[in-house]
N, C-alpha and C. Protein backbone atom coordinates (compact mmCIF):
# COMPACT_ATOMS: atom_id res chain seq x y z
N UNK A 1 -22.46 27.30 -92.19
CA UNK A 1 -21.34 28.05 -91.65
C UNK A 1 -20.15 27.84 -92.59
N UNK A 2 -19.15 28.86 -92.80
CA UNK A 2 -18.30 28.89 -93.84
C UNK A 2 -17.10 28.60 -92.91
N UNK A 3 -15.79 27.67 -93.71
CA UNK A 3 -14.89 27.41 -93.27
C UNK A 3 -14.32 28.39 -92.58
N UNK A 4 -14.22 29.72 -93.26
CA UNK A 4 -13.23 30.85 -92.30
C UNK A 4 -14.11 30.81 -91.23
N UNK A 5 -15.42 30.46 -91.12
CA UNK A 5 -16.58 31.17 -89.68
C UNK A 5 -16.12 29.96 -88.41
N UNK A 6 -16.04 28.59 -89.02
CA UNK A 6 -15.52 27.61 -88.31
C UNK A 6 -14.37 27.56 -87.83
N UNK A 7 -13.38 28.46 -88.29
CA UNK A 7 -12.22 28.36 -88.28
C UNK A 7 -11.98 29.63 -86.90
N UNK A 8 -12.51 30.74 -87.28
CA UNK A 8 -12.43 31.57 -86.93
C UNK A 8 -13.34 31.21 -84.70
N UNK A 9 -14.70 30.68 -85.13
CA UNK A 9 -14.87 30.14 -83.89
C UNK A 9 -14.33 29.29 -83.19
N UNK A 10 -13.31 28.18 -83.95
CA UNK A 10 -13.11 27.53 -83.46
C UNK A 10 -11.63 27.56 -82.65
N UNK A 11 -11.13 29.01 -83.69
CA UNK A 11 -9.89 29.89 -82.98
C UNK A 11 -8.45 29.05 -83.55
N UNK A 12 -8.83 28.89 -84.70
CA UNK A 12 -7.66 28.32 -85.84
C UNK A 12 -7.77 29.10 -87.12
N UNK A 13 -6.62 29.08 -87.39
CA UNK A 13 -6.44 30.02 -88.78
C UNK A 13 -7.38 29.15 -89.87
N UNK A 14 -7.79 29.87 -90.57
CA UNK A 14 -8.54 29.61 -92.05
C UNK A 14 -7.41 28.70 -92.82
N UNK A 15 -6.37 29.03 -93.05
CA UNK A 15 -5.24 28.49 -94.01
C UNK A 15 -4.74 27.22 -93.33
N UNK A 16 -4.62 27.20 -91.68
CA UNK A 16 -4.63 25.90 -91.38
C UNK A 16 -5.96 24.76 -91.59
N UNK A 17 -6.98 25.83 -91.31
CA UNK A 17 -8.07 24.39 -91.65
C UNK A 17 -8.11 24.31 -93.08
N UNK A 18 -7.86 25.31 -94.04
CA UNK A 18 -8.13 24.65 -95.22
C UNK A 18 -6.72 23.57 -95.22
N UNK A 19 -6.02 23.88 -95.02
CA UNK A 19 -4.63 23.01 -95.54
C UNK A 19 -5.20 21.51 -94.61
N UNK A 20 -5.60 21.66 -93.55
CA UNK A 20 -6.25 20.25 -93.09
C UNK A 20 -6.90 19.52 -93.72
N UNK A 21 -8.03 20.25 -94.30
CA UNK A 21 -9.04 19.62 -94.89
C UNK A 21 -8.87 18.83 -96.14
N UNK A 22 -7.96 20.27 -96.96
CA UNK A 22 -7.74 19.83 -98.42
C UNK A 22 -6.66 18.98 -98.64
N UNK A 23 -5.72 18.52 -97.72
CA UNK A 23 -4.38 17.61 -97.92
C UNK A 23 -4.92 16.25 -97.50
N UNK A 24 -6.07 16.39 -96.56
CA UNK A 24 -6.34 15.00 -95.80
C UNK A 24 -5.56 15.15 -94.58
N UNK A 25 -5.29 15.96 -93.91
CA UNK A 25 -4.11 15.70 -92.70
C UNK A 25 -4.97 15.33 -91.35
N UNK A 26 -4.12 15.45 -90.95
CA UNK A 26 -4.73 14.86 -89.68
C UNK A 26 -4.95 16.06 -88.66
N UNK A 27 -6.00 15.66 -87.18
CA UNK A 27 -6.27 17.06 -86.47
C UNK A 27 -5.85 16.44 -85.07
N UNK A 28 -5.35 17.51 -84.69
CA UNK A 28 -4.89 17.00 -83.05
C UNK A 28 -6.17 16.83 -82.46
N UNK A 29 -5.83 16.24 -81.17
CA UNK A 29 -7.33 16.44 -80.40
C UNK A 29 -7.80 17.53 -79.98
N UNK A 30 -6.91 19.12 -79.84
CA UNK A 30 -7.26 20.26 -79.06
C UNK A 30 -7.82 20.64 -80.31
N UNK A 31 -7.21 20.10 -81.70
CA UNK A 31 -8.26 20.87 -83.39
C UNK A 31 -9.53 20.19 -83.24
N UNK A 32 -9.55 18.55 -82.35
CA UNK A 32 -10.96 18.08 -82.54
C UNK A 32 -12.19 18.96 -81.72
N UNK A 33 -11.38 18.96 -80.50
CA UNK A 33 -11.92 19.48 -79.55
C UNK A 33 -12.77 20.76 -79.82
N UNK A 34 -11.56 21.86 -80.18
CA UNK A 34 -12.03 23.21 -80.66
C UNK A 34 -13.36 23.06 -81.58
N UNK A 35 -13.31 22.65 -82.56
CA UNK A 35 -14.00 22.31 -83.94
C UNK A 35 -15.48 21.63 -83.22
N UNK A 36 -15.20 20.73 -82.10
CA UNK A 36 -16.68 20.52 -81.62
C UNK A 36 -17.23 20.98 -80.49
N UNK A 37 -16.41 22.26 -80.65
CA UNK A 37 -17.41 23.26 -79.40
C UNK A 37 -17.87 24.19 -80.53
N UNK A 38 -17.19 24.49 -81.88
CA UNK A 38 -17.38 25.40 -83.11
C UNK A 38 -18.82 24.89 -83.37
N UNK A 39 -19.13 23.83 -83.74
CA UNK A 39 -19.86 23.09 -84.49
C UNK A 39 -20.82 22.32 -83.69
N UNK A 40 -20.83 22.69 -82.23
CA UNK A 40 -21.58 21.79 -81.60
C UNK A 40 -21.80 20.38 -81.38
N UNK A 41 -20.84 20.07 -81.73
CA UNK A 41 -20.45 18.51 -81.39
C UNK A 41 -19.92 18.16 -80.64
N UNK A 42 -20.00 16.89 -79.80
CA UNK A 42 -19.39 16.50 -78.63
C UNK A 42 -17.70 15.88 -79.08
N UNK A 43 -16.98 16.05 -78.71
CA UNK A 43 -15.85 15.48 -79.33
C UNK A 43 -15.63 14.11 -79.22
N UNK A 44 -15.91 13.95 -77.78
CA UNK A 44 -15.50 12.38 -77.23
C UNK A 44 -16.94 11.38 -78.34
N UNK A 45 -17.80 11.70 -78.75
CA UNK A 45 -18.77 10.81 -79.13
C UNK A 45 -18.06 10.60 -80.48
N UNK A 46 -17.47 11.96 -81.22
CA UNK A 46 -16.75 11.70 -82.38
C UNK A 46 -15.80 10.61 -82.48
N UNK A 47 -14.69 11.04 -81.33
CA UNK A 47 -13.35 10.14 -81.32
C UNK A 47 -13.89 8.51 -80.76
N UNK A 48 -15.03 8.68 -80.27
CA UNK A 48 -15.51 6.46 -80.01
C UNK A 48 -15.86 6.17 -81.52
N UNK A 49 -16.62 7.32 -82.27
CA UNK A 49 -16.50 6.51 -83.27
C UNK A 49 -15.64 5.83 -84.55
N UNK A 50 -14.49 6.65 -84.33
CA UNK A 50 -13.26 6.62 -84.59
C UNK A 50 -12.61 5.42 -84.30
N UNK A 51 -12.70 5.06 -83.14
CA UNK A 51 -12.12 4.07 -82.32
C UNK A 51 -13.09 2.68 -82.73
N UNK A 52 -14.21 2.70 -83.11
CA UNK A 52 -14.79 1.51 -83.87
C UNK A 52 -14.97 1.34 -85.54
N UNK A 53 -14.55 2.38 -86.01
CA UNK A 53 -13.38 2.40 -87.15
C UNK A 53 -12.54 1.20 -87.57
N UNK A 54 -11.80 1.80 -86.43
CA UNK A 54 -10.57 1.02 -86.18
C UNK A 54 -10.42 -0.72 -86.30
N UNK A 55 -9.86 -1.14 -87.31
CA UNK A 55 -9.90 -2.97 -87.20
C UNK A 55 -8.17 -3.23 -87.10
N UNK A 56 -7.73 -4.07 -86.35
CA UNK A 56 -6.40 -4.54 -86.64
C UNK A 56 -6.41 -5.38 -87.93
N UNK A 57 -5.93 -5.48 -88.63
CA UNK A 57 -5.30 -5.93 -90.23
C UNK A 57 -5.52 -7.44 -89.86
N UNK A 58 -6.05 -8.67 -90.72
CA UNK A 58 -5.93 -10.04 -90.30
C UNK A 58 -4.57 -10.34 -90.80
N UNK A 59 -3.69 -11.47 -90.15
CA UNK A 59 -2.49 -11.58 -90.88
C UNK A 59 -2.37 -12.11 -92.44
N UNK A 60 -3.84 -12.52 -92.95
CA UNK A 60 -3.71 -13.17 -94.01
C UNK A 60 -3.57 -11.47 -95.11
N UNK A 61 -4.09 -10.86 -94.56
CA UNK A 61 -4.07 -9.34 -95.57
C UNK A 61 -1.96 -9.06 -95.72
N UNK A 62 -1.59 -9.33 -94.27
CA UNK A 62 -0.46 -9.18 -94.52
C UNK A 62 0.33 -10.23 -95.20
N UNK A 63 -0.06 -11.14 -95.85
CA UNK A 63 0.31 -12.51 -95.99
C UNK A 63 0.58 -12.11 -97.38
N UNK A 64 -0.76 -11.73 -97.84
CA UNK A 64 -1.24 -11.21 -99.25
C UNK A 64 -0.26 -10.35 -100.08
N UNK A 65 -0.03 -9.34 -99.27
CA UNK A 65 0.99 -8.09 -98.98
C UNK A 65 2.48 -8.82 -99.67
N UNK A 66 2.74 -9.63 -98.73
CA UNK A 66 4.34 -9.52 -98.59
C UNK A 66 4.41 -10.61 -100.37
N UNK A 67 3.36 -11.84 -100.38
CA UNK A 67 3.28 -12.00 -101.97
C UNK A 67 3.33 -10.64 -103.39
N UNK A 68 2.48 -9.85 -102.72
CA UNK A 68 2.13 -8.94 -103.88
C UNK A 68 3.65 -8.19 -104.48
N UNK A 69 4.29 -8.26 -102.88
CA UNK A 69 6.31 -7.57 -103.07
C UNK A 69 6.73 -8.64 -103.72
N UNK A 70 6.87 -9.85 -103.42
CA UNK A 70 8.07 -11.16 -104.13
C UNK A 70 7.59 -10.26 -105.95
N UNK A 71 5.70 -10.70 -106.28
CA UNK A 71 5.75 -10.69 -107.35
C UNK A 71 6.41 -9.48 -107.92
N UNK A 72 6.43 -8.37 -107.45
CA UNK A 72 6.72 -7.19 -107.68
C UNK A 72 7.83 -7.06 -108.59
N UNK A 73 8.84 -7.89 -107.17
CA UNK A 73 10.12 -7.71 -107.36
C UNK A 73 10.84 -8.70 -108.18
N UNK A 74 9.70 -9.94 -108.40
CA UNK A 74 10.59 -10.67 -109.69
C UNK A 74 10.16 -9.88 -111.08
N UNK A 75 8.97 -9.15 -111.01
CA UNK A 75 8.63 -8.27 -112.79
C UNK A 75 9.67 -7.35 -112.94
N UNK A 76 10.26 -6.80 -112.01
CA UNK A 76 11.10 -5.75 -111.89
C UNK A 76 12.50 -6.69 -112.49
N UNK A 77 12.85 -7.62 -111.82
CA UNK A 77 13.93 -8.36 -111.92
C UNK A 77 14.09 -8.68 -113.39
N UNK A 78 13.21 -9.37 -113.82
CA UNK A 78 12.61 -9.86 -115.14
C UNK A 78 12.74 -8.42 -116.25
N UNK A 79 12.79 -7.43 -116.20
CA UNK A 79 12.40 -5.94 -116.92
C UNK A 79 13.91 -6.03 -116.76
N UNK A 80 14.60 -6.23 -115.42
CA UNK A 80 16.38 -5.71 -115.65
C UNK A 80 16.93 -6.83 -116.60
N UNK A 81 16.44 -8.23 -116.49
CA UNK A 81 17.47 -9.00 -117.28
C UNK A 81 17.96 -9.96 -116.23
N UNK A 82 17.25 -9.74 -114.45
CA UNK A 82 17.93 -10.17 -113.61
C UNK A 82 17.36 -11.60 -113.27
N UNK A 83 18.17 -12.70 -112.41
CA UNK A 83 16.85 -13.33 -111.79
C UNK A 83 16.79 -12.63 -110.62
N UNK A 84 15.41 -12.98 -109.94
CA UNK A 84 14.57 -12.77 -109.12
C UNK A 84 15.56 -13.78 -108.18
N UNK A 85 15.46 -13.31 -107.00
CA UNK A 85 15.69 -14.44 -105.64
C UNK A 85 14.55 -14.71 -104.77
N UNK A 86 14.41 -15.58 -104.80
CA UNK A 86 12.64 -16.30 -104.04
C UNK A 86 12.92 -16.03 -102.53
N UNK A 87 12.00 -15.82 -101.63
CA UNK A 87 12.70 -15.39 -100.32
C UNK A 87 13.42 -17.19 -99.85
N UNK A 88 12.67 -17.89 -100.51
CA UNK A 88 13.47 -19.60 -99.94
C UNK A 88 14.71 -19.34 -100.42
N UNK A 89 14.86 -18.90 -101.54
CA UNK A 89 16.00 -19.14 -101.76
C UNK A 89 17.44 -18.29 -101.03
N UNK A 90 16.97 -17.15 -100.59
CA UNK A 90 16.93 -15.87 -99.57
C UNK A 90 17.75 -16.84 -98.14
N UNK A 91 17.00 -17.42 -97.63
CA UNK A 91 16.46 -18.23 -96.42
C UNK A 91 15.83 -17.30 -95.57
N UNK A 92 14.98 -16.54 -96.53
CA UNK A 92 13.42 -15.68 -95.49
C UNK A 92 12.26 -16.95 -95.06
């Protein structure tokens, strides 16, 4: 089935689903919905799997993160001529 045929059954413009598809955007649930009565898919079986997808972040990823900015921002500092302020030195 061709995007305009999906689009068209599923009772959304062609130019919106391509612009969905091709940007990466996101679909409401009435676009999920539509799209899996188009396509014969159950929606709700889609969106659980979605939902086990889903992981909350461990804090050490964010830990990782907020290092990867200090270093960032002392190369940057270092490129101006500046010093860097350490967040200790901050009192972060």
């Amino acid at each position: 089935m061709s995007r305009a045929a999906v689009a068209r059954v599923a009772g959304l413009s062609d130019s919106y689903l391509s612009e969905r598809l091709m940007l990466r955007k996101s679909f409401t649930l009435s676009d999920i919905e539509a799209l899996g009565r188009a396509l014969h898919f159950e929606p709700s079986d889609f969106l659980a799997g979605i939902d086990t997808d889903i992981q909350p972040t461990p804090a050490s990823h964010h830990d990782v993160g907020a290092i990867g900015d200090h270093r960032h921002e002392e190369r940057f500092a270092a490129d101006r001529g500046d010093e860097a302020v350490t967040p200790e030195e901050a009192g972060d």
